[in-house]
N, C-alpha and C. Protein backbone atom coordinates (compact mmCIF):
# COMPACT_ATOMS: atom_id res chain seq x y z
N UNK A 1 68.01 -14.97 60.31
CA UNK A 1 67.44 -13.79 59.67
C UNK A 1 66.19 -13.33 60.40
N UNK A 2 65.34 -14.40 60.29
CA UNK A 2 64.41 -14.20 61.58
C UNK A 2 64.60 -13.28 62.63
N UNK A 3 65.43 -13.50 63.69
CA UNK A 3 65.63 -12.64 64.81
C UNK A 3 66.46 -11.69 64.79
N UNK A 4 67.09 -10.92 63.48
CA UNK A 4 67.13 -10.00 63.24
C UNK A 4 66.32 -8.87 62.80
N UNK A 5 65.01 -9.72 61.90
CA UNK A 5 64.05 -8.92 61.77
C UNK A 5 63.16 -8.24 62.78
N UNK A 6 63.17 -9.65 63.73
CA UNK A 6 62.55 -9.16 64.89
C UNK A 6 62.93 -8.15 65.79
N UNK A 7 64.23 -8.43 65.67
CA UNK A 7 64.90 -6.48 66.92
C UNK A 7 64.82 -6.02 66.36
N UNK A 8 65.07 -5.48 64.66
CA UNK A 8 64.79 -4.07 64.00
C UNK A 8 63.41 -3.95 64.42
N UNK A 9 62.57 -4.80 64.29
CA UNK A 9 61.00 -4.28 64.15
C UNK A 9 60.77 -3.53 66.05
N UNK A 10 61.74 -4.38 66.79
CA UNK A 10 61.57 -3.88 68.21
C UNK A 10 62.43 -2.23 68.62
N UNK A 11 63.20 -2.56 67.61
CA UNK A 11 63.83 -1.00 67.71
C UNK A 11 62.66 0.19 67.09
N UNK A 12 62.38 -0.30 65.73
CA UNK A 12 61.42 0.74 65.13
C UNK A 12 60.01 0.97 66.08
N UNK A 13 59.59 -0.14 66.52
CA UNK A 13 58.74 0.15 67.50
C UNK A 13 58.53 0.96 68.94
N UNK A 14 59.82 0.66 69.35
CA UNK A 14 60.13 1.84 70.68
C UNK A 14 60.76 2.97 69.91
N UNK A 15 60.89 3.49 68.89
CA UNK A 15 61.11 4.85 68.10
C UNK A 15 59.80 5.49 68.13
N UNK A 16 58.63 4.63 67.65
CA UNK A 16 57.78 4.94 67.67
C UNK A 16 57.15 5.44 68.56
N UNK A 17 56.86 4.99 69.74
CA UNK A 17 56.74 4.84 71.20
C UNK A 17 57.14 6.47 71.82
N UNK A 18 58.61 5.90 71.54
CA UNK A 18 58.92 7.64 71.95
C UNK A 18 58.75 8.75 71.37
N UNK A 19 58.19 8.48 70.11
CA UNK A 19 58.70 9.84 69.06
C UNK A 19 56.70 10.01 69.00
N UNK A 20 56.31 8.69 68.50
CA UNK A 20 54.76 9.18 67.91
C UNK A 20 55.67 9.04 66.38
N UNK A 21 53.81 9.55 65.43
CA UNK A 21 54.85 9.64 63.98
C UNK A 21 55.58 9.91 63.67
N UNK A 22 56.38 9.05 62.86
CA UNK A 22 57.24 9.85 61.96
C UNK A 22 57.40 8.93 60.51
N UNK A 23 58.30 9.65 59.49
CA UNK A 23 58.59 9.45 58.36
C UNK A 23 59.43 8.28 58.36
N UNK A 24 59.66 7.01 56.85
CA UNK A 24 60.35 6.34 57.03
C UNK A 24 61.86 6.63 57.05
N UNK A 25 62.11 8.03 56.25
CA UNK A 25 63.35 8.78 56.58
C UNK A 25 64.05 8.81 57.84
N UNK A 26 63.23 9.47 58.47
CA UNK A 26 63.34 10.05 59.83
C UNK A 26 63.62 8.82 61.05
N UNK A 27 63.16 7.63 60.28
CA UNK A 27 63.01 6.43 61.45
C UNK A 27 64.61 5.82 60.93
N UNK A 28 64.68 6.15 59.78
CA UNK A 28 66.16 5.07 58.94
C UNK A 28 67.13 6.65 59.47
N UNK A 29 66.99 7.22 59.62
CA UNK A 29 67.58 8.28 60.15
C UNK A 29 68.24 8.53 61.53
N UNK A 30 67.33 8.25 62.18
CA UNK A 30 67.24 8.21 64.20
C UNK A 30 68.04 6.87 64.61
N UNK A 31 67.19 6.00 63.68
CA UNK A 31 68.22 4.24 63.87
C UNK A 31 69.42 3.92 63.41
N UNK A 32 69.61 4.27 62.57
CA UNK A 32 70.93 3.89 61.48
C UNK A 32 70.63 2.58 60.91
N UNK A 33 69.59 2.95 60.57
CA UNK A 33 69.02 0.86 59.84
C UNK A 33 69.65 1.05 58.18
N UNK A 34 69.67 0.39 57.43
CA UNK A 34 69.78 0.09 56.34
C UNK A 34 68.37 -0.14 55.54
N UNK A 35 68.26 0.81 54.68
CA UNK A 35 66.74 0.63 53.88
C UNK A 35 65.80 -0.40 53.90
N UNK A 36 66.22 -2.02 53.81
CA UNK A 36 66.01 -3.26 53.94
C UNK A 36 65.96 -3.12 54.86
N UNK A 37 66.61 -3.25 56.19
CA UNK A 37 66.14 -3.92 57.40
C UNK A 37 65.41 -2.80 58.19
N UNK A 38 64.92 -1.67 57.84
CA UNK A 38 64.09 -0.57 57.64
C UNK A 38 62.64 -1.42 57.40
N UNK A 39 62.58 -1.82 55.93
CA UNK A 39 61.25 -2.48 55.33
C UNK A 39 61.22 -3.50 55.68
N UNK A 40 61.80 -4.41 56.41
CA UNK A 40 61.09 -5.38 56.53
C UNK A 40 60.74 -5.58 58.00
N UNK A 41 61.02 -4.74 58.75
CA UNK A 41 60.92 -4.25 60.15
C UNK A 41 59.58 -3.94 60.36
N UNK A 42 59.00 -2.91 59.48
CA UNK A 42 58.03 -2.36 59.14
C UNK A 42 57.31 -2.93 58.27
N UNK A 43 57.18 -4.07 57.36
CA UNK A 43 56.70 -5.39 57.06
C UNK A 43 56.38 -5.93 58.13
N UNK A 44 56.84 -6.01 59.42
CA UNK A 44 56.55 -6.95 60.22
C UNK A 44 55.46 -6.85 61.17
N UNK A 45 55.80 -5.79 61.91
CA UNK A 45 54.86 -4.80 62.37
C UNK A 45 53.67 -4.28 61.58
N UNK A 46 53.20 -4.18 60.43
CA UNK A 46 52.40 -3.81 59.85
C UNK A 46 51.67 -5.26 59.64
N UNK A 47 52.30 -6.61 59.50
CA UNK A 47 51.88 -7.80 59.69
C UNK A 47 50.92 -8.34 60.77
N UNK A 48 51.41 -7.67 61.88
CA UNK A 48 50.66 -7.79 63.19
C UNK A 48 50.15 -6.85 63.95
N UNK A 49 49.22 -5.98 63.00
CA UNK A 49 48.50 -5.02 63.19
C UNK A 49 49.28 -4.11 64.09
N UNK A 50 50.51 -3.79 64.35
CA UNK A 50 50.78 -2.71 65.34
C UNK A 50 51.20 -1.42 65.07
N UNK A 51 50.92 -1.08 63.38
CA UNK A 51 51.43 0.27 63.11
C UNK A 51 50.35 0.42 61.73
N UNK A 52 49.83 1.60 61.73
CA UNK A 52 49.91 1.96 60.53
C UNK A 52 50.46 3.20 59.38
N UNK A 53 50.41 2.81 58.45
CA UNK A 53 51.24 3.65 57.32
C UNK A 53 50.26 4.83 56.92
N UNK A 54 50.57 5.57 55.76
CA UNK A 54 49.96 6.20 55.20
C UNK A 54 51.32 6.91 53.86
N UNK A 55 50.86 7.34 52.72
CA UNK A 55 51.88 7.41 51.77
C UNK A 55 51.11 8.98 51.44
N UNK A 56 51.90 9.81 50.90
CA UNK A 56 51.47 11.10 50.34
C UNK A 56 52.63 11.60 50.22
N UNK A 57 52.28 11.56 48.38
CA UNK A 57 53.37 11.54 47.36
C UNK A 57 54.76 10.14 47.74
N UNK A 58 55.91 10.86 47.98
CA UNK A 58 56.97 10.16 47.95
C UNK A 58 57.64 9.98 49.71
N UNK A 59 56.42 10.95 50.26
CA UNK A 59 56.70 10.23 51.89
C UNK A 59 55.68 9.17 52.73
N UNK A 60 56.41 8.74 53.06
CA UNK A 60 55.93 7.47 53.51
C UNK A 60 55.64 7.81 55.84
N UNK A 61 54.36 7.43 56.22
CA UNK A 61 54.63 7.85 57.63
C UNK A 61 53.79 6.75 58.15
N UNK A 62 54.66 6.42 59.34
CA UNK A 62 54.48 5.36 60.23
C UNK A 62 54.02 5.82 61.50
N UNK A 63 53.16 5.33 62.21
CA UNK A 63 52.88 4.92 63.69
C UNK A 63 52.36 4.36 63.98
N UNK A 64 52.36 4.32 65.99
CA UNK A 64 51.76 2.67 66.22
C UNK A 64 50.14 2.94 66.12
N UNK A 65 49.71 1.60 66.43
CA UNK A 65 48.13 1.66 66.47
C UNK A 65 47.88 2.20 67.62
């Protein structure tokens, strides 16, 4: 389970990379992740300081540090 978390978080991360912000929509969107392996991807990364969030209202937006 482990090193699955870890390539989603490496996929969401080079999304990032290329794109700059975006929404958690837009990232479960571009990837084809599954909501879960979406959040905990982004659990992970947010674990080790390399992204941050921000929430307003019911969207949620990610990028790297």
């Amino acid at each position: 389970m482990v090193d699955k978390i870890g390539t989603a978080a490496g996929r969401v991360w080079n999304e990032l990379e290329l794109n700059g912000e975006m929404t958690t929509g837009a990232l479960k969107k571009s990837l084809a992740m599954t909501p879960f392996d979406l959040n905990v991807a982004i659990g992970w990364l947010a674990r080790e300081d390399k992204i941050a969030i921000s929430r307003q209202g019911n969207m949620i937006k990610v990028w790297l540090k």
